[in-house]
N, C-alpha and C. Protein backbone atom coordinates (compact mmCIF):
# COMPACT_ATOMS: atom_id res chain seq x y z
N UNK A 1 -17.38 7.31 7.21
CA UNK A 1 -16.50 6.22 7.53
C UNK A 1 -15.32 6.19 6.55
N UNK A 2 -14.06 5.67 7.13
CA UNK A 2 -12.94 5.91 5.99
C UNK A 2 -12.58 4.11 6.15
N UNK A 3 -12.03 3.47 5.27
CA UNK A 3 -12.01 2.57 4.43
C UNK A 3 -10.37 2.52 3.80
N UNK A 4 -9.20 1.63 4.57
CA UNK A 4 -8.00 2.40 3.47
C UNK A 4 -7.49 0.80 3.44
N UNK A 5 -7.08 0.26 2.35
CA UNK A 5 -6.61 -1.35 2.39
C UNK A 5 -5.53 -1.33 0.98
N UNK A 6 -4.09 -1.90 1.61
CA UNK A 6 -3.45 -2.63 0.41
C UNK A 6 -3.36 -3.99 1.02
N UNK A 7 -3.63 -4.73 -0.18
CA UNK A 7 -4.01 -6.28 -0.64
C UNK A 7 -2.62 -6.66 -1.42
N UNK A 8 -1.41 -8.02 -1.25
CA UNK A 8 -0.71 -8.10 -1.75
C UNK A 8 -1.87 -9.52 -2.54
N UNK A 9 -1.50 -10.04 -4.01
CA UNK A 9 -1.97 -10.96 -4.64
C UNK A 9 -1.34 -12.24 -4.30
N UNK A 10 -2.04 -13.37 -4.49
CA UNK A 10 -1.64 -14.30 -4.45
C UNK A 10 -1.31 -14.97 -5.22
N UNK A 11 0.22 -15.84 -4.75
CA UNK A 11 1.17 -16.54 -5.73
C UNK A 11 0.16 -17.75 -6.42
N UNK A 12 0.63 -17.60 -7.77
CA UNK A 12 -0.14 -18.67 -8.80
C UNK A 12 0.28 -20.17 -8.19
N UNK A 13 -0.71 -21.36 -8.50
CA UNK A 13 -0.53 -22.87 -8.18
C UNK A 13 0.60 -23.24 -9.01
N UNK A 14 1.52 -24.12 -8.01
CA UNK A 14 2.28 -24.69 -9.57
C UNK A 14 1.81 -25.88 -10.25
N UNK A 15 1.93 -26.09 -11.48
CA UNK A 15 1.74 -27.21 -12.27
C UNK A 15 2.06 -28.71 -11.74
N UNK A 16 1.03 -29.61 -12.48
CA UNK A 16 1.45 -30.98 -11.51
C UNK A 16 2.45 -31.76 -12.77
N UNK A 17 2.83 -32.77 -12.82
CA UNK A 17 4.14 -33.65 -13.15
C UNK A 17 3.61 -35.06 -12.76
N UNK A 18 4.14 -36.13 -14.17
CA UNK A 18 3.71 -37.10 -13.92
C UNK A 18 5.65 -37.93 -14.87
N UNK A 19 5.39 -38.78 -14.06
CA UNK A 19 6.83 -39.75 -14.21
C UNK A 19 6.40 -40.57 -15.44
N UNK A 20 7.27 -41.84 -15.74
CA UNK A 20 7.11 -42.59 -16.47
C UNK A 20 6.18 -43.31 -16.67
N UNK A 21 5.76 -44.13 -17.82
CA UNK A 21 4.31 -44.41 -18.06
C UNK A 21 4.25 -46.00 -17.28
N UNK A 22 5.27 -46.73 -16.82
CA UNK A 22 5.22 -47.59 -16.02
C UNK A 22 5.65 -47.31 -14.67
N UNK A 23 6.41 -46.60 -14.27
CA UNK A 23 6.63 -46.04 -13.28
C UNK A 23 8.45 -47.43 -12.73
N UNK A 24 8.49 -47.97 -13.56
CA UNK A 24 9.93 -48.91 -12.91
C UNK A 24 10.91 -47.59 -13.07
N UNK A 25 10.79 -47.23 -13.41
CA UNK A 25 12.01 -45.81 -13.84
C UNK A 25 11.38 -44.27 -13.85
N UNK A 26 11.81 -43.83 -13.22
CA UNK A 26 10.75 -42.18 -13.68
C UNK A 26 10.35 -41.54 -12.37
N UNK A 27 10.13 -40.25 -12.50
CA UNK A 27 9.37 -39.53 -11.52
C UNK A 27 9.50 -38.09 -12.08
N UNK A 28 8.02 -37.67 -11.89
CA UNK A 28 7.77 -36.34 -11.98
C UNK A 28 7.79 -35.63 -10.57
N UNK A 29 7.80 -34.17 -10.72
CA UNK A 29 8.03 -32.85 -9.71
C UNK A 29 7.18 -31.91 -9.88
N UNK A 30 6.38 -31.85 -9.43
CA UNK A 30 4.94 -30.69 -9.93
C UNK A 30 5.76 -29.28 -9.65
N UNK A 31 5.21 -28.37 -10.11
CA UNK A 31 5.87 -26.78 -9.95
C UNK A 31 5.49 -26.61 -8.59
N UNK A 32 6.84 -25.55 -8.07
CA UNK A 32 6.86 -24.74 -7.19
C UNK A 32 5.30 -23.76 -7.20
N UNK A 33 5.14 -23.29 -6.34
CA UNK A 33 3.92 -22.65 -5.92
C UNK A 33 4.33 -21.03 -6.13
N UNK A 34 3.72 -19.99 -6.47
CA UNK A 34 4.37 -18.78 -7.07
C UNK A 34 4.22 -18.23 -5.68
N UNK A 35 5.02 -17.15 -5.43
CA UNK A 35 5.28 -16.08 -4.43
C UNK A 35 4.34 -15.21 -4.14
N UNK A 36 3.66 -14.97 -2.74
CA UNK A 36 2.46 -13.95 -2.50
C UNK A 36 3.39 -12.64 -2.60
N UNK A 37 2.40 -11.58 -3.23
CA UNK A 37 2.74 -10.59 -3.44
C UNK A 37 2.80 -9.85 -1.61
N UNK A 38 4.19 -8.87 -1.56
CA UNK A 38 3.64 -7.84 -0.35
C UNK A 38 3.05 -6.90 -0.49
N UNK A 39 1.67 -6.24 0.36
CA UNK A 39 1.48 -5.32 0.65
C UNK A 39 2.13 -4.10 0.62
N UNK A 40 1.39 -2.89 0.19
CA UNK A 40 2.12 -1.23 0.52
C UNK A 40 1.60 -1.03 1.69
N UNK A 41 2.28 0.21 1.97
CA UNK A 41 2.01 0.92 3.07
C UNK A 41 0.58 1.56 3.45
N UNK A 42 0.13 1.82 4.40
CA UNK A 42 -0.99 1.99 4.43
C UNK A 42 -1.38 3.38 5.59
N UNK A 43 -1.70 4.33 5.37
CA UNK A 43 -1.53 6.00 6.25
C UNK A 43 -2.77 6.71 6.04
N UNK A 44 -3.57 6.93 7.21
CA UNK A 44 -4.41 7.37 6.73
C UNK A 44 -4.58 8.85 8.28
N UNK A 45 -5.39 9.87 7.80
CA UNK A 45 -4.80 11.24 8.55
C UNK A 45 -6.52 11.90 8.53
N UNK A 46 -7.14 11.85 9.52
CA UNK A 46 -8.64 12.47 9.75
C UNK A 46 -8.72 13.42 11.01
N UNK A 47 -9.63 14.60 9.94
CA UNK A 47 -9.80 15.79 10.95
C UNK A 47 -11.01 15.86 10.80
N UNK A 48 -11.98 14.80 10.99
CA UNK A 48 -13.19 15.12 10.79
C UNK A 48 -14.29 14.32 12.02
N UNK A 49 -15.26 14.82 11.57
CA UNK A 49 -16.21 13.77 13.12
C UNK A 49 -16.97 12.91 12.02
N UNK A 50 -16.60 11.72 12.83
CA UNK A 50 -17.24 10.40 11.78
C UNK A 50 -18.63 9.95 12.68
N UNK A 51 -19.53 9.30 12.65
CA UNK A 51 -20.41 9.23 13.26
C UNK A 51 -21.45 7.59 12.69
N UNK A 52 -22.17 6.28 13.10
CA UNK A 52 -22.82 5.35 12.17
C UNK A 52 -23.62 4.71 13.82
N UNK A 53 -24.82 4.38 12.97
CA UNK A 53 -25.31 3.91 14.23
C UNK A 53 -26.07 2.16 13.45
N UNK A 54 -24.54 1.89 12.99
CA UNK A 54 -25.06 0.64 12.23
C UNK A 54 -24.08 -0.07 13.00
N UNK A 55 -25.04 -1.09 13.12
CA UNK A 55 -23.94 -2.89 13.57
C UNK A 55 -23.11 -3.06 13.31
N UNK A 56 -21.66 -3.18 14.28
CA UNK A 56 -20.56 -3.60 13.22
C UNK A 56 -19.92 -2.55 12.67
N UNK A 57 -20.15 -1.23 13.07
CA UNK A 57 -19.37 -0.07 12.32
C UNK A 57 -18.43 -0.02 12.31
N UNK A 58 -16.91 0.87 11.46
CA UNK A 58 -15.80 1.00 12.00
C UNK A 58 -15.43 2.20 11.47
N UNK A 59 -15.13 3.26 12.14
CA UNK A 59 -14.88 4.69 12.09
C UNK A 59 -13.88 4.57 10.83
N UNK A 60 -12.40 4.33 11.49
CA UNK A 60 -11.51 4.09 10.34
C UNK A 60 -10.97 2.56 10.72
N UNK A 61 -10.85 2.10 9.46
CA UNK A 61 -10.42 0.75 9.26
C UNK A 61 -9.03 0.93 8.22
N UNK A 62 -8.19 0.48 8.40
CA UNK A 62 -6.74 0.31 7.84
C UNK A 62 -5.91 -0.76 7.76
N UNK A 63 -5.71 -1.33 6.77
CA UNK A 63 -5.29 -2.98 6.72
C UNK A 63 -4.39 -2.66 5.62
N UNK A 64 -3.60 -3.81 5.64
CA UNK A 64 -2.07 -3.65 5.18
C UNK A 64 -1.79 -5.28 5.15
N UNK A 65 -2.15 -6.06 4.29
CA UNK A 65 -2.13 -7.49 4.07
C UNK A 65 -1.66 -8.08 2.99
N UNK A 66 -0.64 -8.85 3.48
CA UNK A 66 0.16 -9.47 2.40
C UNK A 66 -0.49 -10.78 1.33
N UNK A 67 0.16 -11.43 0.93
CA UNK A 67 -0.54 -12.21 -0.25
C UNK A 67 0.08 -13.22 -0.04
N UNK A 68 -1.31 -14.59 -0.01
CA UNK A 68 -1.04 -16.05 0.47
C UNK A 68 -0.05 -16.31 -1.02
N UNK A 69 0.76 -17.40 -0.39
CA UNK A 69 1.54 -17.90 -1.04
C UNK A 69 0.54 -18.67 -2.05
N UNK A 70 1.83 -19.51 -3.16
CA UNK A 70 0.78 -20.18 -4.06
C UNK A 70 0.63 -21.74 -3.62
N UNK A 71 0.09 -22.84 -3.85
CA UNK A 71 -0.19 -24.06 -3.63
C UNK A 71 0.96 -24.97 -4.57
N UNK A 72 1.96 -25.86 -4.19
CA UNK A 72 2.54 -26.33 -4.92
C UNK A 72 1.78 -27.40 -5.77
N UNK A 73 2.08 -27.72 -7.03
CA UNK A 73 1.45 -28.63 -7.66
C UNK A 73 1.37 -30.30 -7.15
N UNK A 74 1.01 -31.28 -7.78
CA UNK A 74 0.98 -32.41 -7.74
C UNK A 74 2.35 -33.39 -8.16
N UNK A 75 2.69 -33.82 -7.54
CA UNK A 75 3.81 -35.19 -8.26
C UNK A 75 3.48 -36.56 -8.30
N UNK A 76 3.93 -36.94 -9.61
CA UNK A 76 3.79 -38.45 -9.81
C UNK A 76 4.72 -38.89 -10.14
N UNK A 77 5.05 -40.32 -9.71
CA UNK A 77 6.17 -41.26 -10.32
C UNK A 77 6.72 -41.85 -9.21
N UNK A 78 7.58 -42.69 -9.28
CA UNK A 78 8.73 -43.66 -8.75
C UNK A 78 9.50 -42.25 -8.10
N UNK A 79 9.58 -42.65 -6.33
CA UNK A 79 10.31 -41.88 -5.82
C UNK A 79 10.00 -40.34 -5.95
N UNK A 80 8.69 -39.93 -6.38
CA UNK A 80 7.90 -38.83 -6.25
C UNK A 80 8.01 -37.72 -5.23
N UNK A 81 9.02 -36.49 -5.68
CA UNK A 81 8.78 -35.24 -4.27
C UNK A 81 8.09 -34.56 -5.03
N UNK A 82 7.56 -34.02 -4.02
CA UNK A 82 6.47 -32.79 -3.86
C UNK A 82 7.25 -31.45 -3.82
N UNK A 83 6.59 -30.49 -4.61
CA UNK A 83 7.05 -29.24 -4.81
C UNK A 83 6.71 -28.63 -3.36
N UNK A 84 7.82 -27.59 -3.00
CA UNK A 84 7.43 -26.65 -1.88
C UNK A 84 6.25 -25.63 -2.08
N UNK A 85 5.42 -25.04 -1.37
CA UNK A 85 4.42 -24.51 -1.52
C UNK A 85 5.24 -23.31 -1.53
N UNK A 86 4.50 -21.96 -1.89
CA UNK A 86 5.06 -20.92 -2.39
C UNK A 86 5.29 -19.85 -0.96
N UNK A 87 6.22 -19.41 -0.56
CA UNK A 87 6.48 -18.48 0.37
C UNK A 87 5.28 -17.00 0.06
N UNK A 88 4.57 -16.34 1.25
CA UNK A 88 3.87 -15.53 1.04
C UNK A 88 4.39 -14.16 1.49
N UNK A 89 3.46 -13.38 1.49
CA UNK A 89 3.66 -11.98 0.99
C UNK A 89 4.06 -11.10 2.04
N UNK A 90 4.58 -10.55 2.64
CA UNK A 90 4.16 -9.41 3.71
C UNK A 90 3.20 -7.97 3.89
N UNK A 91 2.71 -7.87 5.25
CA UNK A 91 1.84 -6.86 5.43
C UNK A 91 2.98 -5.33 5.57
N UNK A 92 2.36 -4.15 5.15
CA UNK A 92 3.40 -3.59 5.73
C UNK A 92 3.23 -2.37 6.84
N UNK A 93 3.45 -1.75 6.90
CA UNK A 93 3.59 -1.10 7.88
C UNK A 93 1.94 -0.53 7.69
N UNK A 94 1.14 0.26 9.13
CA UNK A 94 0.17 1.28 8.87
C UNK A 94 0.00 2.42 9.97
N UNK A 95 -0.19 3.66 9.79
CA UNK A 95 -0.99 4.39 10.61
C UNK A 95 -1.56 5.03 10.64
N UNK A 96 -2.27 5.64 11.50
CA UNK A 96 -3.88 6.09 11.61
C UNK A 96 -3.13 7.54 12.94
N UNK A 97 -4.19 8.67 12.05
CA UNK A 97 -3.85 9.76 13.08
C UNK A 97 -5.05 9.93 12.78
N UNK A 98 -5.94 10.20 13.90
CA UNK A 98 -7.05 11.03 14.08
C UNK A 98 -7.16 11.89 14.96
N UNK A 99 -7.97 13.26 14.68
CA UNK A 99 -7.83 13.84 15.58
C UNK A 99 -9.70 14.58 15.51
N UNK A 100 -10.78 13.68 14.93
CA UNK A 100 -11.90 13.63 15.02
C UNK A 100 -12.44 13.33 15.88
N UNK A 101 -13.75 13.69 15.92
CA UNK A 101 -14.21 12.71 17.01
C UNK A 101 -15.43 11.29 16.42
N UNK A 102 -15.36 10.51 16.94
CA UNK A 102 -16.38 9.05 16.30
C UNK A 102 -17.16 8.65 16.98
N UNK A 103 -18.27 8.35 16.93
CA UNK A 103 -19.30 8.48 17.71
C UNK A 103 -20.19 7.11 16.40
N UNK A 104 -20.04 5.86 17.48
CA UNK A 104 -20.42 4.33 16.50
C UNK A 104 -21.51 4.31 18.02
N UNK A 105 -23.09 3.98 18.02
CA UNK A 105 -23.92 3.76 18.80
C UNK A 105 -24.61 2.50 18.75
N UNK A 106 -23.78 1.74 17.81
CA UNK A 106 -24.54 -0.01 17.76
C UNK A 106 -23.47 -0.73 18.03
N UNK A 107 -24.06 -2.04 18.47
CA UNK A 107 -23.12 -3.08 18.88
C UNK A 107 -21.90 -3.27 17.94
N UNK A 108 -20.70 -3.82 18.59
CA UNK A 108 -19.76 -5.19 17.72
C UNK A 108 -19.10 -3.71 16.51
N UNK A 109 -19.15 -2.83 17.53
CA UNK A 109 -18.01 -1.38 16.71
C UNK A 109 -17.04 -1.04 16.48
N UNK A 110 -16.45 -0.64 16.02
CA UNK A 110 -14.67 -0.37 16.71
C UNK A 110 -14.51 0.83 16.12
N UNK A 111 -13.92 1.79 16.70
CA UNK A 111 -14.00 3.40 16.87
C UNK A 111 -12.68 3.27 15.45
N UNK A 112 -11.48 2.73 15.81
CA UNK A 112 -10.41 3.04 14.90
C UNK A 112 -9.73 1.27 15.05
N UNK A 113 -9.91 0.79 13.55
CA UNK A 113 -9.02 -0.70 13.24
C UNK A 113 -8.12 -0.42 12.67
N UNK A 114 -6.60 -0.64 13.07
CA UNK A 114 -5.77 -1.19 12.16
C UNK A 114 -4.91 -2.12 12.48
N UNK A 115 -4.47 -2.96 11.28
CA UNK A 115 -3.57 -4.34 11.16
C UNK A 115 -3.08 -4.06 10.43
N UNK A 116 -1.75 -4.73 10.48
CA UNK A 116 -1.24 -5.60 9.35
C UNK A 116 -0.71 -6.80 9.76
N UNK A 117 -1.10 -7.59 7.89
CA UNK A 117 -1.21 -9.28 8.48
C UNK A 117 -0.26 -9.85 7.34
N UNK A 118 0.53 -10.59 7.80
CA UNK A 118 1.22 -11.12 6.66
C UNK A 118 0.38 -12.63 6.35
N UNK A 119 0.76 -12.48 4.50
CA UNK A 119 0.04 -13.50 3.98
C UNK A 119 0.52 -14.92 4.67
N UNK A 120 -0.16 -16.13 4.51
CA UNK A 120 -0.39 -17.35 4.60
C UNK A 120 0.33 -18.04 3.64
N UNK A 121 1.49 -19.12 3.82
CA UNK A 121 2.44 -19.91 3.38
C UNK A 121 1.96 -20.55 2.10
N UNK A 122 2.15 -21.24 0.80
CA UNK A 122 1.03 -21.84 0.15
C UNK A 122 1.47 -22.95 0.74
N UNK A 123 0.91 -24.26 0.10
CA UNK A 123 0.26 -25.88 0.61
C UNK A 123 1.39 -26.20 -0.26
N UNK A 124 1.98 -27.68 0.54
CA UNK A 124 3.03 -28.13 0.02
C UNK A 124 2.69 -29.05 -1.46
N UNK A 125 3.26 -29.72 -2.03
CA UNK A 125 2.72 -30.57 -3.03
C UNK A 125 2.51 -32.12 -2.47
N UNK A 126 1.56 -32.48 -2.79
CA UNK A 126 1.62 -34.12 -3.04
C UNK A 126 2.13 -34.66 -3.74
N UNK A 127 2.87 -36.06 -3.08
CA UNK A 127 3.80 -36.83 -4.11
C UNK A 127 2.93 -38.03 -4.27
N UNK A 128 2.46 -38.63 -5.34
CA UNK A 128 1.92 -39.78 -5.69
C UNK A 128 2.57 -40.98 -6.46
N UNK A 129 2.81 -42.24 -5.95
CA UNK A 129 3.49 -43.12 -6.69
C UNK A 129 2.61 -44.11 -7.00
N UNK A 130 1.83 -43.49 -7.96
CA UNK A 130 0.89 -43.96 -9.54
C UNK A 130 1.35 -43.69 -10.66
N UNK A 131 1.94 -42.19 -10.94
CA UNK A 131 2.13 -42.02 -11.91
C UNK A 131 0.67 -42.00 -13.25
N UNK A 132 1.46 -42.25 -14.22
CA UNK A 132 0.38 -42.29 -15.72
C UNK A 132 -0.35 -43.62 -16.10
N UNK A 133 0.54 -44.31 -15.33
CA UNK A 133 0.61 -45.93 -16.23
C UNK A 133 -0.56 -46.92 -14.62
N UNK A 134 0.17 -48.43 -14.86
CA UNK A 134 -0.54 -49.16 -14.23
C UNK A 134 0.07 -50.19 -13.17
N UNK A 135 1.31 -50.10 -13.44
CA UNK A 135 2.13 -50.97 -12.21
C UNK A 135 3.02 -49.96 -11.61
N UNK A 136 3.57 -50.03 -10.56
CA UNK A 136 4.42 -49.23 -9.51
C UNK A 136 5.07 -51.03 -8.63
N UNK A 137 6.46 -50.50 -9.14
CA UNK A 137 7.15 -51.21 -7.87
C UNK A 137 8.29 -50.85 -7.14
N UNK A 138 8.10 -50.77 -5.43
CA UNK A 138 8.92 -50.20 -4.96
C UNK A 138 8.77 -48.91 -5.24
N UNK A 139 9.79 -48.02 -4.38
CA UNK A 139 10.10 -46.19 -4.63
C UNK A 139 9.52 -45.80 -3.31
N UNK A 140 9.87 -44.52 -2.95
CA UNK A 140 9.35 -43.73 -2.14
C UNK A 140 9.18 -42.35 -1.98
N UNK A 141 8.04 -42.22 -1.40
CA UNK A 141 7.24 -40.65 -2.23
C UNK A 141 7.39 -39.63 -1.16
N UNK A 142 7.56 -38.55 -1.61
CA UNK A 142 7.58 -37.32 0.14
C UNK A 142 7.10 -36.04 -0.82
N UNK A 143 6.37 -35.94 0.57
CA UNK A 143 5.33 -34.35 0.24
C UNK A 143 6.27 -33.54 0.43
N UNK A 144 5.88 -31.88 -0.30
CA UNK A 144 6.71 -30.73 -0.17
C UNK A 144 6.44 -29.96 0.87
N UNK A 145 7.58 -29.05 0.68
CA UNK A 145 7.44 -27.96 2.35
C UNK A 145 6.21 -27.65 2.29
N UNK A 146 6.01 -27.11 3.46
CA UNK A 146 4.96 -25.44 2.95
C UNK A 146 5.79 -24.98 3.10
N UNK A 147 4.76 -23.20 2.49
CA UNK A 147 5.50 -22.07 2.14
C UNK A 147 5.59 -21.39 3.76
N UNK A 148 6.58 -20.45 3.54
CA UNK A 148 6.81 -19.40 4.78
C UNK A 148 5.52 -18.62 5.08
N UNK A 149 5.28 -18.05 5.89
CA UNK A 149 4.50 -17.09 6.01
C UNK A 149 4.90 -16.16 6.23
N UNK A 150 4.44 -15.09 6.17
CA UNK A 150 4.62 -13.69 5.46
C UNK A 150 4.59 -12.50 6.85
N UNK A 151 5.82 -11.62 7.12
CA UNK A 151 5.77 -11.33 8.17
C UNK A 151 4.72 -9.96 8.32
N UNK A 152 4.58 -9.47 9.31
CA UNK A 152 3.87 -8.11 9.86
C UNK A 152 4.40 -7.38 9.87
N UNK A 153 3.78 -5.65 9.59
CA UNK A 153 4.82 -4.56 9.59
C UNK A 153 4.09 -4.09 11.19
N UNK A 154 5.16 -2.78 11.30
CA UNK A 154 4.09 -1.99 12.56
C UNK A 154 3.14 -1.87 12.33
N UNK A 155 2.41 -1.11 13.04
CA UNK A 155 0.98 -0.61 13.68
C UNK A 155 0.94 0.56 14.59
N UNK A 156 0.90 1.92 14.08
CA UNK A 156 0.58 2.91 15.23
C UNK A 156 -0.34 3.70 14.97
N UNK A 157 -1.06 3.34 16.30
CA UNK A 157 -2.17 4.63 15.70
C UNK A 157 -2.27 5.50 16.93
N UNK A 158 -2.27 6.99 16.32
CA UNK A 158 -2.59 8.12 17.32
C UNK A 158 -3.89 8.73 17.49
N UNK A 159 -4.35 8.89 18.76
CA UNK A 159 -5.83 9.48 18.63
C UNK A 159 -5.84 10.78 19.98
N UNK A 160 -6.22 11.53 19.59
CA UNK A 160 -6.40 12.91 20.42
C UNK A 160 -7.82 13.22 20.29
N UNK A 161 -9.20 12.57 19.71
CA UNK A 161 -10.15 13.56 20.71
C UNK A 161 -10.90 12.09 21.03
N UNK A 162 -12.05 12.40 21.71
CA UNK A 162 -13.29 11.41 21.59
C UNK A 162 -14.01 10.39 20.72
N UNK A 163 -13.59 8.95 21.03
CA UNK A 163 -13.98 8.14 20.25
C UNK A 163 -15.53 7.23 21.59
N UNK A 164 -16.66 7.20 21.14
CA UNK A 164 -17.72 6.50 22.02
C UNK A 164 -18.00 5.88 20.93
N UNK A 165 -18.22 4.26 21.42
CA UNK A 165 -18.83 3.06 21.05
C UNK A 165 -19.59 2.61 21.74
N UNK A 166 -20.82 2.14 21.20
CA UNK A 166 -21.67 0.88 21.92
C UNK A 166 -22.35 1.50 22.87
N UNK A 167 -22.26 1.24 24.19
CA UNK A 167 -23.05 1.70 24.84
C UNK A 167 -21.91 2.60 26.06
N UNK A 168 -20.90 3.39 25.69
CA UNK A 168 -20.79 4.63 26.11
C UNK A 168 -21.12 5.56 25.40
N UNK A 169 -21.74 5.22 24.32
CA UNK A 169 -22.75 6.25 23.79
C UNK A 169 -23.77 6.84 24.17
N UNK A 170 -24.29 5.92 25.39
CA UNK A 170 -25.58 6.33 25.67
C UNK A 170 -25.81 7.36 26.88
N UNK A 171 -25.30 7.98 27.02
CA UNK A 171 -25.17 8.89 28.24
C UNK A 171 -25.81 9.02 29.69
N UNK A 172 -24.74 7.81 30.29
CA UNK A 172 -25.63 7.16 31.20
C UNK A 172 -26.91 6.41 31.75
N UNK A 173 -27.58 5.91 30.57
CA UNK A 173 -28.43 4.87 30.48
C UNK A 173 -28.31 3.59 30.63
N UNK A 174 -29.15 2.78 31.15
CA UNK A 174 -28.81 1.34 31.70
C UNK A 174 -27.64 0.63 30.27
N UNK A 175 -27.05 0.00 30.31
CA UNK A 175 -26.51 -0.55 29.11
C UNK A 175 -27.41 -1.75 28.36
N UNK A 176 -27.36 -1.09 27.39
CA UNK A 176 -28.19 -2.25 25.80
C UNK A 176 -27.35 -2.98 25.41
N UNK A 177 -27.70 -3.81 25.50
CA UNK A 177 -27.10 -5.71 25.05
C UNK A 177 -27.03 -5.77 23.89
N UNK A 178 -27.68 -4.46 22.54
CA UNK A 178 -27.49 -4.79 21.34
C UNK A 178 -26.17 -3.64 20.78
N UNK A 179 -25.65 -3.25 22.08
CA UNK A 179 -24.89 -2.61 21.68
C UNK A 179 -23.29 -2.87 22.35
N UNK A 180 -22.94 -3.88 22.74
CA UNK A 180 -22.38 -4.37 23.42
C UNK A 180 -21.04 -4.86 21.99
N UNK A 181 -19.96 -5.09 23.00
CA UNK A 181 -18.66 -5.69 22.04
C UNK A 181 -18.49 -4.83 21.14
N UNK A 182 -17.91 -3.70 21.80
CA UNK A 182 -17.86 -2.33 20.62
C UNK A 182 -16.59 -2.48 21.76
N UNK A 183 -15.35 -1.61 20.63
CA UNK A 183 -14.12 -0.47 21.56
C UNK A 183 -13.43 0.33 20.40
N UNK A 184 -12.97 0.73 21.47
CA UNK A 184 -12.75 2.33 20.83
C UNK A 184 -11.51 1.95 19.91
N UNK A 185 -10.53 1.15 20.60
CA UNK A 185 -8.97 1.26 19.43
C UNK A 185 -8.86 -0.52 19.22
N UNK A 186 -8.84 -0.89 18.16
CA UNK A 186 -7.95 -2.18 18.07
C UNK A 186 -6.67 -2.28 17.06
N UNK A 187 -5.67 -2.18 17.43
CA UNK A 187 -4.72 -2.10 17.01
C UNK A 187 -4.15 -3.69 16.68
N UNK A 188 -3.50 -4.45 15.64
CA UNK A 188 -3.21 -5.51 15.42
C UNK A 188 -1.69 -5.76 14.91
N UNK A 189 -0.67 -6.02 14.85
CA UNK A 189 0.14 -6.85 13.91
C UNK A 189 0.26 -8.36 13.69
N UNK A 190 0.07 -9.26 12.84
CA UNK A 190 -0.52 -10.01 12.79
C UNK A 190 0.51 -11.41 11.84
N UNK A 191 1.67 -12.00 12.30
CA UNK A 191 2.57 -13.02 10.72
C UNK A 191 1.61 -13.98 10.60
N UNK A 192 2.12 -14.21 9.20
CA UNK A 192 1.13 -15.25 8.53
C UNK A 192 1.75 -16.52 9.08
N UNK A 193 0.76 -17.58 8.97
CA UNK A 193 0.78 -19.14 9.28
C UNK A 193 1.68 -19.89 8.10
N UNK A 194 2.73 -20.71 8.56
CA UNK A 194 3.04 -21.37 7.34
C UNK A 194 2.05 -22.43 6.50
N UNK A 195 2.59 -22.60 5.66
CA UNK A 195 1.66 -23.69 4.79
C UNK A 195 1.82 -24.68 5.37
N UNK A 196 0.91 -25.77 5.06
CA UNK A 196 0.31 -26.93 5.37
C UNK A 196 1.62 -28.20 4.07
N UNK A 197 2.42 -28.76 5.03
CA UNK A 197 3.31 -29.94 4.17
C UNK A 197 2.61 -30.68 3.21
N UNK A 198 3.31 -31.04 2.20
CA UNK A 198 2.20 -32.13 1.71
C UNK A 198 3.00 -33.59 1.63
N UNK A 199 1.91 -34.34 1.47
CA UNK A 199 2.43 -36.02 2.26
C UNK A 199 2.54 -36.04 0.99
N UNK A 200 3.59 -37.59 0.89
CA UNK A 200 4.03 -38.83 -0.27
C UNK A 200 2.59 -40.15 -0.05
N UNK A 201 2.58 -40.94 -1.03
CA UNK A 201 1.39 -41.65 -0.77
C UNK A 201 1.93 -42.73 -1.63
């Protein structure tokens, strides 16, 4: 079985912020949320016959996934915004040439996977008008963006010989139910979700 993955990291949380210790005057801004890292490229090239008769197999698997954004921090004070959550990473490009043959004989298989997925937006910040102290009067608080999400590269994969999954493995035998939800190619490109806003309170 071949196995090929770049992972972009994910952007650090930003720091939270607190306003004045009575809050009649003041407001803190929690940090921005750090930037998901992008993904490399991802190429992978087989002349060989792969073969697993385990659950869930995957001949070649190839992923190319970007890096969730970071989580913006917390805000406190009078008139309190929320930091934007951190823009994430991109997937980047992948492909797959095989010219093996794969032969997966258990359920829930997939002869040849590849994606790429761009990372996930980070979470906006919360704005809180508490602050440090014990009275609050008046002000108004607003949550931060979320982050962007992180786009998809291509996806091509070429295949020239025989890939059997599941139960076209079985050479014309009734079909087995434990071998079922197998296929031969899944090909994916996949953008990430933006982040989730964050409310004022």
């Amino acid at each position: 079985m071949i196995y090929a993955q770049s992972v972009g990291g994910y952007g650090a949380s930003g720091g939270g912020a607190g306003g004045s210790q009575w809050i009649f005057t003041g407001s803190g801004s929690g940090g921005t949320g750090g930037y998901g890292a992008g993904a490399g490229t991802v190429s992978v090239t087989n002349t060989a016959a792969l073969s697993s008769s385990y659950l869930g197999s995957r001949g070649i698997e190839a992923q190319s996934v970007g890096g969730a954004g970071g989580d913006a921090g917390i805000s406190y004070g009078l008139n309190a915004v929320g930091a934007a959550g951190g823009p994430a990473g991109d997937g980047s490009a992948v492909t797959v040439n095989n010219t093996g043959t794969i032969t997966l004989t258990n359920g829930s298989s997939i002869g040849i996977a590849a994606q790429s997925i761009g990372g996930g937006g980070g979470t906006g910040g919360l704005a809180f008008g508490t602050g440090g102290g014990s009275l609050l009067i008046g002000g108004t608080d607003t949550g931060g963006d979320g982050g962007a999400g992180g786009n998809a590269g291509n996806v091509i994969v070429t295949n020239t010989m025989q890939i059997c999954t599941g139960n076209s493995c079985n050479g014309g035998a009734a079909p087995s139910s434990s071998a079922g939800g197998a296929f031969a190619i899944e090909a994916q490109s996949i953008g990430g979700g933006g982040g989730t806003g964050g409310f004022g309170v």
